[in-house]
C-alpha atoms as a PDB file:
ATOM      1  CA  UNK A   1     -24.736 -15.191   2.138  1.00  0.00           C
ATOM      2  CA  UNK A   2     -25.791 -12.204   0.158  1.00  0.00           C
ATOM      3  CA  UNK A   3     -26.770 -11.224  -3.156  1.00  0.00           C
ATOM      4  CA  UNK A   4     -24.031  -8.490  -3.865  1.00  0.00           C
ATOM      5  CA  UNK A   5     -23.438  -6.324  -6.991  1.00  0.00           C
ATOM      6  CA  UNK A   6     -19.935  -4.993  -7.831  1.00  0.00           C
ATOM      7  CA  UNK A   7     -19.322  -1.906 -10.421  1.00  0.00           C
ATOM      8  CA  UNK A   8     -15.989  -1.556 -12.148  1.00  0.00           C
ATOM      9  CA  UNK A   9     -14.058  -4.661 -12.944  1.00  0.00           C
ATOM     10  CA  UNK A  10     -10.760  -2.707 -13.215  1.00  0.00           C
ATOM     11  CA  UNK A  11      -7.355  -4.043 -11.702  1.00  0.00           C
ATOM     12  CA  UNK A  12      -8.920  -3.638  -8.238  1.00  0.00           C
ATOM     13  CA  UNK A  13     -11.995  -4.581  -8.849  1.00  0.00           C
ATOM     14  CA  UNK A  14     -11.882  -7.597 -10.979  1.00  0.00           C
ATOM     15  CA  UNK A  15      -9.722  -9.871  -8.188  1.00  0.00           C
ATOM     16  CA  UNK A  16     -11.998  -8.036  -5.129  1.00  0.00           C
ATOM     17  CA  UNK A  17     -15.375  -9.491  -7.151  1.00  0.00           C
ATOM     18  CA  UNK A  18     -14.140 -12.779  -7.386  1.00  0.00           C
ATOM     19  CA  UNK A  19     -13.624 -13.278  -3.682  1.00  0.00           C
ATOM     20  CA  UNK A  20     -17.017 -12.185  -3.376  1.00  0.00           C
ATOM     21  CA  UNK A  21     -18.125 -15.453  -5.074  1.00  0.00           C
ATOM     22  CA  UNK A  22     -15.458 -17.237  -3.681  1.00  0.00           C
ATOM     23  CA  UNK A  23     -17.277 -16.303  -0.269  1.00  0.00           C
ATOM     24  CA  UNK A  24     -20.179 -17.805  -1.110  1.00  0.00           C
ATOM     25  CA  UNK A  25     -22.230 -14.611  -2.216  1.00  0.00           C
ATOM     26  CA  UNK A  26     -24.291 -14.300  -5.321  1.00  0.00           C
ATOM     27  CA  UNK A  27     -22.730 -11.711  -7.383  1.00  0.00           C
ATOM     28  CA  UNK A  28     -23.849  -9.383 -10.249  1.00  0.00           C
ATOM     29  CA  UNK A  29     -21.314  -7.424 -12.297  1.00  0.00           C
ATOM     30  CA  UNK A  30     -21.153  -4.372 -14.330  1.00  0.00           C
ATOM     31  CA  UNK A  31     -18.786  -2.788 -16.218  1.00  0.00           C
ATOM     32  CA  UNK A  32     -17.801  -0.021 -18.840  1.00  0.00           C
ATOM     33  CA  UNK A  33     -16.956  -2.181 -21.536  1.00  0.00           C
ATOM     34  CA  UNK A  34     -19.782  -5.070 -21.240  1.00  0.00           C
ATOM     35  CA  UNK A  35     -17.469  -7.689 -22.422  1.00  0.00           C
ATOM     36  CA  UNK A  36     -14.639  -7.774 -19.595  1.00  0.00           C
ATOM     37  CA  UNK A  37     -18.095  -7.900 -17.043  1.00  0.00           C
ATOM     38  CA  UNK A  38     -19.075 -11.486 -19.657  1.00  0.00           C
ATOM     39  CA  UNK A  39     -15.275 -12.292 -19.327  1.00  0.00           C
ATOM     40  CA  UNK A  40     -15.333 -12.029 -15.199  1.00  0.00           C
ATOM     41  CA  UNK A  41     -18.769 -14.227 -15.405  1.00  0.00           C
ATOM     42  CA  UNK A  42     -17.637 -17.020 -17.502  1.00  0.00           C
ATOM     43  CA  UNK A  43     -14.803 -17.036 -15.215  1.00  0.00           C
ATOM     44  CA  UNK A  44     -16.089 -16.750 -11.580  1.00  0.00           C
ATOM     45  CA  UNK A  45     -19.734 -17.827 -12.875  1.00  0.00           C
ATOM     46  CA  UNK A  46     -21.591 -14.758 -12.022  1.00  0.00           C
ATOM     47  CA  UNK A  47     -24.309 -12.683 -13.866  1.00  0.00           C
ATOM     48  CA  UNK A  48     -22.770  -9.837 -16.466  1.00  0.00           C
ATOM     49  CA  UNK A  49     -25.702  -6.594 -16.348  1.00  0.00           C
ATOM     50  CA  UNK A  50     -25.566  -3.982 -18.954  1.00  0.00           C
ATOM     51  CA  UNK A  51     -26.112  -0.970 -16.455  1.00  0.00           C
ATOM     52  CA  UNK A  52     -25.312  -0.266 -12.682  1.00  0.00           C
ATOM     53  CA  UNK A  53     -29.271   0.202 -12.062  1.00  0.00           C
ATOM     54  CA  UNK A  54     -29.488  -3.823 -13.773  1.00  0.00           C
ATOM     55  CA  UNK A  55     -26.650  -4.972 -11.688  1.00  0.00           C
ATOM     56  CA  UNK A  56     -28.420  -3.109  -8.504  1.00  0.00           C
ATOM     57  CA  UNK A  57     -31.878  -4.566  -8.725  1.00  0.00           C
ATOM     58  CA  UNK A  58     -32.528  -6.317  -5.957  1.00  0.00           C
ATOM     59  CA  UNK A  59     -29.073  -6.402  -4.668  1.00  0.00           C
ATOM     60  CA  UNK A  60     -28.753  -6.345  -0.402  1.00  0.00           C
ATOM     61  CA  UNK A  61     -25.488  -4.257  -1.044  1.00  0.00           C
ATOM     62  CA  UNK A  62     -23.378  -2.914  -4.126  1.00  0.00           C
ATOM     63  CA  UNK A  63     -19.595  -2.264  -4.088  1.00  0.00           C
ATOM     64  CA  UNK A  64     -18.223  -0.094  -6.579  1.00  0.00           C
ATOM     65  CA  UNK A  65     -14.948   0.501  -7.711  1.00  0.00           C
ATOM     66  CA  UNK A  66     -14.175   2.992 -10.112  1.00  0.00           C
ATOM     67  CA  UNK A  67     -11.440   5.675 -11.357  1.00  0.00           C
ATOM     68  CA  UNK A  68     -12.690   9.343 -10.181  1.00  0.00           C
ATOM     69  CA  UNK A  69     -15.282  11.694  -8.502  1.00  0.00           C
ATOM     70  CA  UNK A  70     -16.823  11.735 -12.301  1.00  0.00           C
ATOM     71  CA  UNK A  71     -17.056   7.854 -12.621  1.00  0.00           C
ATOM     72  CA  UNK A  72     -18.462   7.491  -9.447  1.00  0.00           C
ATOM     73  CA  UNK A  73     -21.196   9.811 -10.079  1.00  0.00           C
ATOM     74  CA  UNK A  74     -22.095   7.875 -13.649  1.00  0.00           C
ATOM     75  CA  UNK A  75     -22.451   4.710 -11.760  1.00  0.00           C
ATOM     76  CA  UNK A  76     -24.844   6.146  -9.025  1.00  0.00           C
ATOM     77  CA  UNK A  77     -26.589   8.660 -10.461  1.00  0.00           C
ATOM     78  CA  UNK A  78     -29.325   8.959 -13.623  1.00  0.00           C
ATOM     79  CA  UNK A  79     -31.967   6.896 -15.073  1.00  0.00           C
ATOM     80  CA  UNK A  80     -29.494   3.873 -15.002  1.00  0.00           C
ATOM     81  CA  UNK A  81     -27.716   4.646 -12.161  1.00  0.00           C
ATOM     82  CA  UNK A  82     -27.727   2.421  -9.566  1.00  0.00           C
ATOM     83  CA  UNK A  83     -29.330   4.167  -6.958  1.00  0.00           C
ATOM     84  CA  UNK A  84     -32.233   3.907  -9.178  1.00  0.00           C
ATOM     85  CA  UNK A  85     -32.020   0.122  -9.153  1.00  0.00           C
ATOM     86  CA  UNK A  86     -31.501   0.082  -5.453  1.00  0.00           C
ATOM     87  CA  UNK A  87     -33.999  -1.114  -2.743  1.00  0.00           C
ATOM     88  CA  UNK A  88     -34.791   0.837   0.520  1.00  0.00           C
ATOM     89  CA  UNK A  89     -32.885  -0.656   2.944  1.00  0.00           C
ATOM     90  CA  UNK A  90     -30.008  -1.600   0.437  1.00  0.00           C
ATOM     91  CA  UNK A  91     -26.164  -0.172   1.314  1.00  0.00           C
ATOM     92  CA  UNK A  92     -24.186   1.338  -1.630  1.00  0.00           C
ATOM     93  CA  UNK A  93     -20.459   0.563  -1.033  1.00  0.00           C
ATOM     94  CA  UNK A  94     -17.984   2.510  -2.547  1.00  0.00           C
ATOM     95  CA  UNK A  95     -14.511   1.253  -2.830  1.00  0.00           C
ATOM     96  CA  UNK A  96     -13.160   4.401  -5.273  1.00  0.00           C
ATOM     97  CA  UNK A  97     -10.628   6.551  -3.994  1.00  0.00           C
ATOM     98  CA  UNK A  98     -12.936   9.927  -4.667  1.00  0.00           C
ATOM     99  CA  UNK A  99     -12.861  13.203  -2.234  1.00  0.00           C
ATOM    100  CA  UNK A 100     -14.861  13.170   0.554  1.00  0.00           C
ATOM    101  CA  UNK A 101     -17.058  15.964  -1.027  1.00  0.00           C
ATOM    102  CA  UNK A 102     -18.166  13.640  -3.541  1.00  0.00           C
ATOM    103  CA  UNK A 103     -18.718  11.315  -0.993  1.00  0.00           C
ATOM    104  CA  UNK A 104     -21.118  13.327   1.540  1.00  0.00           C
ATOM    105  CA  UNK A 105     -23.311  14.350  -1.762  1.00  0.00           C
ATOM    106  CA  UNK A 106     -23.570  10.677  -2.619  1.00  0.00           C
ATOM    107  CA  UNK A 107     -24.428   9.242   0.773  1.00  0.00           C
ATOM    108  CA  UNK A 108     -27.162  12.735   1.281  1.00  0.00           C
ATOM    109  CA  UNK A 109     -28.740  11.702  -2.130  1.00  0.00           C
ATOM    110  CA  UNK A 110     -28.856   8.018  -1.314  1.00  0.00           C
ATOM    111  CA  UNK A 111     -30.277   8.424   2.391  1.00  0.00           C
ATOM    112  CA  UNK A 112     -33.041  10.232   0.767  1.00  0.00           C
ATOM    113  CA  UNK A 113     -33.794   6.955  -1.056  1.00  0.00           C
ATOM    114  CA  UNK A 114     -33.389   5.184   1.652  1.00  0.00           C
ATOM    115  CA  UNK A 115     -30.512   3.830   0.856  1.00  0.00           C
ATOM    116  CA  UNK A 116     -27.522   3.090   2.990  1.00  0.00           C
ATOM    117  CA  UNK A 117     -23.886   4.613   1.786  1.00  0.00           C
ATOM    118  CA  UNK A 118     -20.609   3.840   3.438  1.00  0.00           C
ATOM    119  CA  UNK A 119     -17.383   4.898   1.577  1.00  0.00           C
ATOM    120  CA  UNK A 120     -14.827   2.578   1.883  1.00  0.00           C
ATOM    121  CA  UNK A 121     -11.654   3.178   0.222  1.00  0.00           C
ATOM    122  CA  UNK A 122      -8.772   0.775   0.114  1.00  0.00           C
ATOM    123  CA  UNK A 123      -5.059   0.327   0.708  1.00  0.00           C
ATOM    124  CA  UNK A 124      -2.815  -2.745  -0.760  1.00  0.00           C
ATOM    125  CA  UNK A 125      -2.504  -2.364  -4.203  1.00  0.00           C
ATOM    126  CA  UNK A 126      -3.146  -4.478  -6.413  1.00  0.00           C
ATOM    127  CA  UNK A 127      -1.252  -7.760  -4.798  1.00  0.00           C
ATOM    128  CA  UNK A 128      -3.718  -6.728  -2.185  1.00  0.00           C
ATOM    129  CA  UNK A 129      -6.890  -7.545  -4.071  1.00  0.00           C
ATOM    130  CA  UNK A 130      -5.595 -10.256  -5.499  1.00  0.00           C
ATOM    131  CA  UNK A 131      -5.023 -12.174  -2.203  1.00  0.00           C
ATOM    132  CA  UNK A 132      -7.794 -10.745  -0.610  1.00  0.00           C
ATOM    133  CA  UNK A 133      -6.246  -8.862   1.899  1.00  0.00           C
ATOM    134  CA  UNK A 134      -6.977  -5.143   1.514  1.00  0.00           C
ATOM    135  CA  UNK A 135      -6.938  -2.929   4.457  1.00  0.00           C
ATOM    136  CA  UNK A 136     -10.320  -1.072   4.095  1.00  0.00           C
ATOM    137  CA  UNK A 137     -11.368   2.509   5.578  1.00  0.00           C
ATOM    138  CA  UNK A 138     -14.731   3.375   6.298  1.00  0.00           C
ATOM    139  CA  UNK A 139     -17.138   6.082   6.546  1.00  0.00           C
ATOM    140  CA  UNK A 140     -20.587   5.907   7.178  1.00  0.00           C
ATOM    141  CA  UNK A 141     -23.428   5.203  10.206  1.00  0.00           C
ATOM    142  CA  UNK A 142     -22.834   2.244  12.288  1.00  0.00           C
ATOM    143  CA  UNK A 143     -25.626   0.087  11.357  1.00  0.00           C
ATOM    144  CA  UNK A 144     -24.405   0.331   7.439  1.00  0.00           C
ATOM    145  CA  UNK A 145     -20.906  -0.406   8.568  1.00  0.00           C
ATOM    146  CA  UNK A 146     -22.307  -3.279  10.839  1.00  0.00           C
ATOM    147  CA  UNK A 147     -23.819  -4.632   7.350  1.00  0.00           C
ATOM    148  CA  UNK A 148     -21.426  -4.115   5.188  1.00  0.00           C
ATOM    149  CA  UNK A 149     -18.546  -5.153   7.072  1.00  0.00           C
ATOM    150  CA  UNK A 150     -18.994  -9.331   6.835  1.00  0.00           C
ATOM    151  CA  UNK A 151     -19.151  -8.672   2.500  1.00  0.00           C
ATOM    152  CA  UNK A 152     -15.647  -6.502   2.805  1.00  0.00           C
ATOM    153  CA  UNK A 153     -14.180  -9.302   5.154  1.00  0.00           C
ATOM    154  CA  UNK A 154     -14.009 -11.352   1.403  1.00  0.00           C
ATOM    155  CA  UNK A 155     -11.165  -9.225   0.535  1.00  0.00           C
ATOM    156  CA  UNK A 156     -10.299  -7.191   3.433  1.00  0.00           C
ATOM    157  CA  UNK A 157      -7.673  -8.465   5.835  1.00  0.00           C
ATOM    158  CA  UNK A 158      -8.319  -5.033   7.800  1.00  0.00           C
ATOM    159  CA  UNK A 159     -11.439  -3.525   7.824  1.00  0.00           C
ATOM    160  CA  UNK A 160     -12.384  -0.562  10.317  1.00  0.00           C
ATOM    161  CA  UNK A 161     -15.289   1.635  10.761  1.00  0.00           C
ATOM    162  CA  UNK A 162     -13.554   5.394  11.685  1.00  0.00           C
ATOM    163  CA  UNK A 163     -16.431   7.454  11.719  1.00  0.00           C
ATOM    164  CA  UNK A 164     -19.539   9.004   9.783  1.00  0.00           C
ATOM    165  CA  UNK A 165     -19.587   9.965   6.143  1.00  0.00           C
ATOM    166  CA  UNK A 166     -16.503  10.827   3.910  1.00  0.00           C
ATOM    167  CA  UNK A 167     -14.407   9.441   7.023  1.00  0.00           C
ATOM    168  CA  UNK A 168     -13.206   6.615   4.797  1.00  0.00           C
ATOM    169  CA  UNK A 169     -12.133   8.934   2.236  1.00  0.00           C
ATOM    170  CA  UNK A 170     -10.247  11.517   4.853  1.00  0.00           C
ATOM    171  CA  UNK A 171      -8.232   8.293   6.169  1.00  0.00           C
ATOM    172  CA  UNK A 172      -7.273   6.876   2.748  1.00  0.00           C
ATOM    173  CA  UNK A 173      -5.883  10.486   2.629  1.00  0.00           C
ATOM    174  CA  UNK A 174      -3.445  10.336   5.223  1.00  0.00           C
ATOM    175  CA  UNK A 175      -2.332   6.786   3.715  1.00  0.00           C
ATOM    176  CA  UNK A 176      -1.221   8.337   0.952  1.00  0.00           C
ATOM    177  CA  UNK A 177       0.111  11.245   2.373  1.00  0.00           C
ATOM    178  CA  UNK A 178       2.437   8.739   4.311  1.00  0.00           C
ATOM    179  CA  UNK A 179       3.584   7.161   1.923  1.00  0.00           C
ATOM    180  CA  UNK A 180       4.365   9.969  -0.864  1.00  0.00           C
ATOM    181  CA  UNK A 181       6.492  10.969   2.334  1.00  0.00           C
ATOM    182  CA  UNK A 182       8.110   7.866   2.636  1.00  0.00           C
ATOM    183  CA  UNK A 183       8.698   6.737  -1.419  1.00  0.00           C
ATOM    184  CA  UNK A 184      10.903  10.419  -1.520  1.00  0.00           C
ATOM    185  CA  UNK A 185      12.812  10.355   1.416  1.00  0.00           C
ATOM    186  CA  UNK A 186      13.488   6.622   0.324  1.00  0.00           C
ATOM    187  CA  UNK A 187      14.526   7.883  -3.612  1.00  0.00           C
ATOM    188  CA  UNK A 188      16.429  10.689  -2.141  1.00  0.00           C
ATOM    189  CA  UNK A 189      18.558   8.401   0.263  1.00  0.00           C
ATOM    190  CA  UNK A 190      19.273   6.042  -2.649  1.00  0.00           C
ATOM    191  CA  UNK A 191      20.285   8.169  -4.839  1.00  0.00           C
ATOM    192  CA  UNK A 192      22.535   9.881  -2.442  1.00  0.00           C
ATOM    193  CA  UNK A 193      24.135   6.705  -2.242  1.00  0.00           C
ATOM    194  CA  UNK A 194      24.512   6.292  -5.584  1.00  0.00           C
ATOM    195  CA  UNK A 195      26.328   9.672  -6.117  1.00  0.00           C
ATOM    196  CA  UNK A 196      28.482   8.749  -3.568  1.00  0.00           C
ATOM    197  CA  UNK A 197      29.742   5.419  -4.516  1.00  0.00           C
ATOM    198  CA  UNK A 198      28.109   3.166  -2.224  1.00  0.00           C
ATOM    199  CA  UNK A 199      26.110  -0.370  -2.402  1.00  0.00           C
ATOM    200  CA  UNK A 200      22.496   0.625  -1.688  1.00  0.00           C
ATOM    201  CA  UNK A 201      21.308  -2.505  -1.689  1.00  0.00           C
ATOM    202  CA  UNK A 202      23.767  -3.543   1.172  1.00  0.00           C
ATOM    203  CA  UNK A 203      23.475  -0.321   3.012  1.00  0.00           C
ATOM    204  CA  UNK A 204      19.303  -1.660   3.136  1.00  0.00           C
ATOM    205  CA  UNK A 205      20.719  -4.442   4.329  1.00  0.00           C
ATOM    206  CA  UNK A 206      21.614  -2.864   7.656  1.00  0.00           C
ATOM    207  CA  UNK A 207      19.603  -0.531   8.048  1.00  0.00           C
ATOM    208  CA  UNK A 208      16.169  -1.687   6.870  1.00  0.00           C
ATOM    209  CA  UNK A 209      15.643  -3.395  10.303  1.00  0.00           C
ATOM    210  CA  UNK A 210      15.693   0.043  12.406  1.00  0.00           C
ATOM    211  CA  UNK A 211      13.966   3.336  12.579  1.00  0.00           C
ATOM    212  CA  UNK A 212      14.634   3.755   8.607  1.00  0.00           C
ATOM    213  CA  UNK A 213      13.066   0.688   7.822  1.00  0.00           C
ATOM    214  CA  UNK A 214       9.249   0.605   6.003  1.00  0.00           C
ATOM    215  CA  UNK A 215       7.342  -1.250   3.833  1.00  0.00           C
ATOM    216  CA  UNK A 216       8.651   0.503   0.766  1.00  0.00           C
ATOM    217  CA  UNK A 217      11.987   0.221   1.659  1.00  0.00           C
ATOM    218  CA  UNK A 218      11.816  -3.351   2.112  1.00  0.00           C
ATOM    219  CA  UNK A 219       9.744  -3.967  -0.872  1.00  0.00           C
ATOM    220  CA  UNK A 220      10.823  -1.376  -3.321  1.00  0.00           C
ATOM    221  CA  UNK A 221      14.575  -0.845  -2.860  1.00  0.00           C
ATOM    222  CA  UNK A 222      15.902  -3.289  -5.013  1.00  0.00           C
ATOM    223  CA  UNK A 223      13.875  -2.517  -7.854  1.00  0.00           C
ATOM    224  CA  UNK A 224      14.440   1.271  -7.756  1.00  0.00           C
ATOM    225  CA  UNK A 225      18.581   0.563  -8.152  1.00  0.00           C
ATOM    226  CA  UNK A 226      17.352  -1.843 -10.758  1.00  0.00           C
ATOM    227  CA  UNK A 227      15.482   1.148 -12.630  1.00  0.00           C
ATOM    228  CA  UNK A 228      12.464  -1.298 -12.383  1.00  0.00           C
ATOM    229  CA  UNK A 229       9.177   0.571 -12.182  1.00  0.00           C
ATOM    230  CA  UNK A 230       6.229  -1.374 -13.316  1.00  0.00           C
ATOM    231  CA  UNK A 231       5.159  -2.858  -9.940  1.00  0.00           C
ATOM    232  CA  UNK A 232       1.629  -2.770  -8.677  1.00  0.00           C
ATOM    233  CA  UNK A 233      -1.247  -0.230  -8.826  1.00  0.00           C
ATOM    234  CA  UNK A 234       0.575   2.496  -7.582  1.00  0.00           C
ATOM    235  CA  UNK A 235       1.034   4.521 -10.767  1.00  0.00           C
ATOM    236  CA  UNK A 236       2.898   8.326 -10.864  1.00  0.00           C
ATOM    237  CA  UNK A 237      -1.051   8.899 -12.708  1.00  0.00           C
ATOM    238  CA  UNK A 238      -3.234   8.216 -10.268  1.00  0.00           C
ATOM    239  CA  UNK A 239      -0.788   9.145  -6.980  1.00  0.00           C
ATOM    240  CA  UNK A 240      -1.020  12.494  -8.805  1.00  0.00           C
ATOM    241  CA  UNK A 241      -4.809  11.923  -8.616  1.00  0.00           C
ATOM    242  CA  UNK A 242      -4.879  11.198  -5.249  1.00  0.00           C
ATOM    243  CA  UNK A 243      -2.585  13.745  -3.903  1.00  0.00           C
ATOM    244  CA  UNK A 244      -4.438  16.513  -5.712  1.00  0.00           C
ATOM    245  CA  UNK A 245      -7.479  15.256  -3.604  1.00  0.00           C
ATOM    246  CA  UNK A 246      -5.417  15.820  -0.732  1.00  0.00           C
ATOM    247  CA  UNK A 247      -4.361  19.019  -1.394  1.00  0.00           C
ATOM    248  CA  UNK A 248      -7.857  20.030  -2.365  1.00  0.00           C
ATOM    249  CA  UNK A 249      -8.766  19.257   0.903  1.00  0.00           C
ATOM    250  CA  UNK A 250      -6.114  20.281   2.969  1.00  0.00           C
ATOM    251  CA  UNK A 251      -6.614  24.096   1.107  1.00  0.00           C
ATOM    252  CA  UNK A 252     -10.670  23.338   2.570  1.00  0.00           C
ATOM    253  CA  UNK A 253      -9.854  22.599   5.951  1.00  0.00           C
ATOM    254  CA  UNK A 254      -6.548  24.793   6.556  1.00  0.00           C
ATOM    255  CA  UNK A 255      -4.459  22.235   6.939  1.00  0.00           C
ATOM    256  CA  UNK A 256      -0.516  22.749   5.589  1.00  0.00           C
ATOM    257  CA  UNK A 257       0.995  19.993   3.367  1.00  0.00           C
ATOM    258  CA  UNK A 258       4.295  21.189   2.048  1.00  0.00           C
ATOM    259  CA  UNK A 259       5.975  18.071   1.702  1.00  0.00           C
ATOM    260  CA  UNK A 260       3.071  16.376  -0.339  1.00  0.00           C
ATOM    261  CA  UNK A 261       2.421  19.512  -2.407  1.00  0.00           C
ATOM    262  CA  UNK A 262       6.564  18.830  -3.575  1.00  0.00           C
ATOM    263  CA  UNK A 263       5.964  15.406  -4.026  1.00  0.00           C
ATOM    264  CA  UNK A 264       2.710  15.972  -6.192  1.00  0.00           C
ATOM    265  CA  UNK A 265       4.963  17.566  -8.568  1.00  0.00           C
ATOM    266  CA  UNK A 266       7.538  15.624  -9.077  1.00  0.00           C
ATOM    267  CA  UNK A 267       4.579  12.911 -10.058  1.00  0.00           C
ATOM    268  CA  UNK A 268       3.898  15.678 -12.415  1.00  0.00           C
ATOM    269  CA  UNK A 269       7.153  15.771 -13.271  1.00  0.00           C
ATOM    270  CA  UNK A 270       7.581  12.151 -13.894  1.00  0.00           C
ATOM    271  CA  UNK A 271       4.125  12.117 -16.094  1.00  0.00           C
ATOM    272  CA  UNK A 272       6.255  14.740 -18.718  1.00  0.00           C
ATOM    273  CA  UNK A 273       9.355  12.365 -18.412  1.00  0.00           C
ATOM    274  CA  UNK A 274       6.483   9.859 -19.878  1.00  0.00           C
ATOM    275  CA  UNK A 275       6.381   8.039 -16.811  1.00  0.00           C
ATOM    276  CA  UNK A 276       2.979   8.500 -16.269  1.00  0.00           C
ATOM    277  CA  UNK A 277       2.268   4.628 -16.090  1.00  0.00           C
ATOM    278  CA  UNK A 278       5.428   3.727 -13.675  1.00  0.00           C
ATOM    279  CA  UNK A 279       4.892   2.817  -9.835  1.00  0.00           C
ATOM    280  CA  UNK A 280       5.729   5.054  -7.174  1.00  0.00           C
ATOM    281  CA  UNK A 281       9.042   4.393  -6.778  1.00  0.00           C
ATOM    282  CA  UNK A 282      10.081   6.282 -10.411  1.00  0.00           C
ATOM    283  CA  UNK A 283      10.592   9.152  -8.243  1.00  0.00           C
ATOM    284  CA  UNK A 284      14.293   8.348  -7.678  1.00  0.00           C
ATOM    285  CA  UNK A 285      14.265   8.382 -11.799  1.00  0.00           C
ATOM    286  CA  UNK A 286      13.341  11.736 -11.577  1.00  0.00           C
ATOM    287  CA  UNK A 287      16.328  12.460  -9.389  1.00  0.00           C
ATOM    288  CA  UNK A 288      18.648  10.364 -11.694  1.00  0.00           C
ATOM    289  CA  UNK A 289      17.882  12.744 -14.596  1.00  0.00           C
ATOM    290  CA  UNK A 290      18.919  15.377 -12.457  1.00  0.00           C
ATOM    291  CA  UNK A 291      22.087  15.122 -11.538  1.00  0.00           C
END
């Protein structure tokens, strides 16, 4: 077992630490507010650390997840940053769902110092950390990943190498790109069927086992003809975030993305309807207030 440090003990983070020790690994935490890192470690019987660099010293690898390119640099970078806690030979883990530019100037800066870097975004929300069964992508050299891999397996159903640096952070990209994609063209057909007088939820019903069918319609139906939009993670806010990172890079790269451009507005949209803190599936609010 390892000794293991984990930054940000957010909704993510909290449940993903905890499996850590639950693994059998000795675990460090740090947070921004020092008293939900004493909270975790009464619970889960870990060590609470004022600063990344004192949860990093001496640690074989440190996970990190955070909110945003800006968070992730705090937590890396400085005099108590925790690549200056970090051994050579050490692999910095990072969890955040950041754009891959970020990401290659964090792993350059780190291999300098010797230290390993694979970024290693995640998919399953937040039931997903909770039971432990994340799908993880990762970015970085093979002999990190090789590391790093048996810590992730704590909370990672699905964990997969897919290439060198900032290819993590390119794949959690096309996740979300799928599913902004799929949450619309699921709000749109519901709400058709609500303008034109039929039972959506019995219309899912037959169709939800052929080509239309998908984890959000099978999950997330119900709830959006209930109006019901406090489920998970997946908040209009940070969706917004992501796409933006998407679009960012697709604009780098040349690569077209009409459909998630229109769906990164209507999260926009949604934030000035006050919905900034619903799931996903609010966009079929926004169409409601439409028509």
């Amino acid at each position: 077992m390892a000794k293991v440090a984990f930054l940000g003990l957010g909704v993510m983070g909290y449940p993903m630490a905890g499996h850590l020790v639950k693994a059998g690994h000795s675990v460090t935490v740090y947070n921004r507010t020092f008293a939900k890192a004493e909270k975790w470690a009464a619970e889960h019987g870990g060590t609470a650390a004022k600063t990344p660099r004192e949860a990093a010293a001496g640690a074989e690898f440190v996970m990190c997840c955070v909110g945003n390119d800006d968070d992730l640099a705090m937590v890396c970078r400085g005099d108590d940053g925790a690549f200056a806690g970090m051994s050579a030979g050490s692999v910095f883990v990072d969890h955040t769902t950041v754009s891959a530019a970020i990401t290659r100037a964090l792993d350059a800066e780190a291999r300098a110092a010797g230290i390993g870097f694979v970024d290693a975004p995640v998919s399953g929300g937040q039931a997903g950390a909770e039971n432990g069964v994340l799908s993880i992508m990762c970015g970085g050299t093979e002999g990190d990943y090789a590391g790093a891999e048996p810590v992730m397996q704590a909370y990672g159903r699905t964990v997969k190498r897919l290439g060198e640096s900032g290819a993590g952070q390119i794949a959690k990209m096309m996740n979300q790109i799928c599913i902004a994609g799929l949450v619309q063209g699921l709000a749109e057909a519901l709400r058709f069927g609500e303008k034109a007088g039929m039972d959506g939820k019995a219309v899912v019903e037959v169709i939800q086992g052929g080509a239309a069918g998908s984890w959000q319609m099978a999950n997330r139906h119900a709830t959006m003809l209930d109006g019901k939009f406090d489920y998970g993670f997946c908040k209009c806010r940070l969706d917004a975030r992501d796409l933006s990172i998407c679009l960012q890079t697709a604009n780098e790269i040349g690569a077209p993305l009409p459909m998630t451009a229109l769906v990164d507005q209507f999260y926009k949209d949604i934030q000035q309807m006050g919905g900034g803190r619903w799931d996903t599936s609010s966009l079929i609010e926004r169409l409601r207030r439409l028509s």
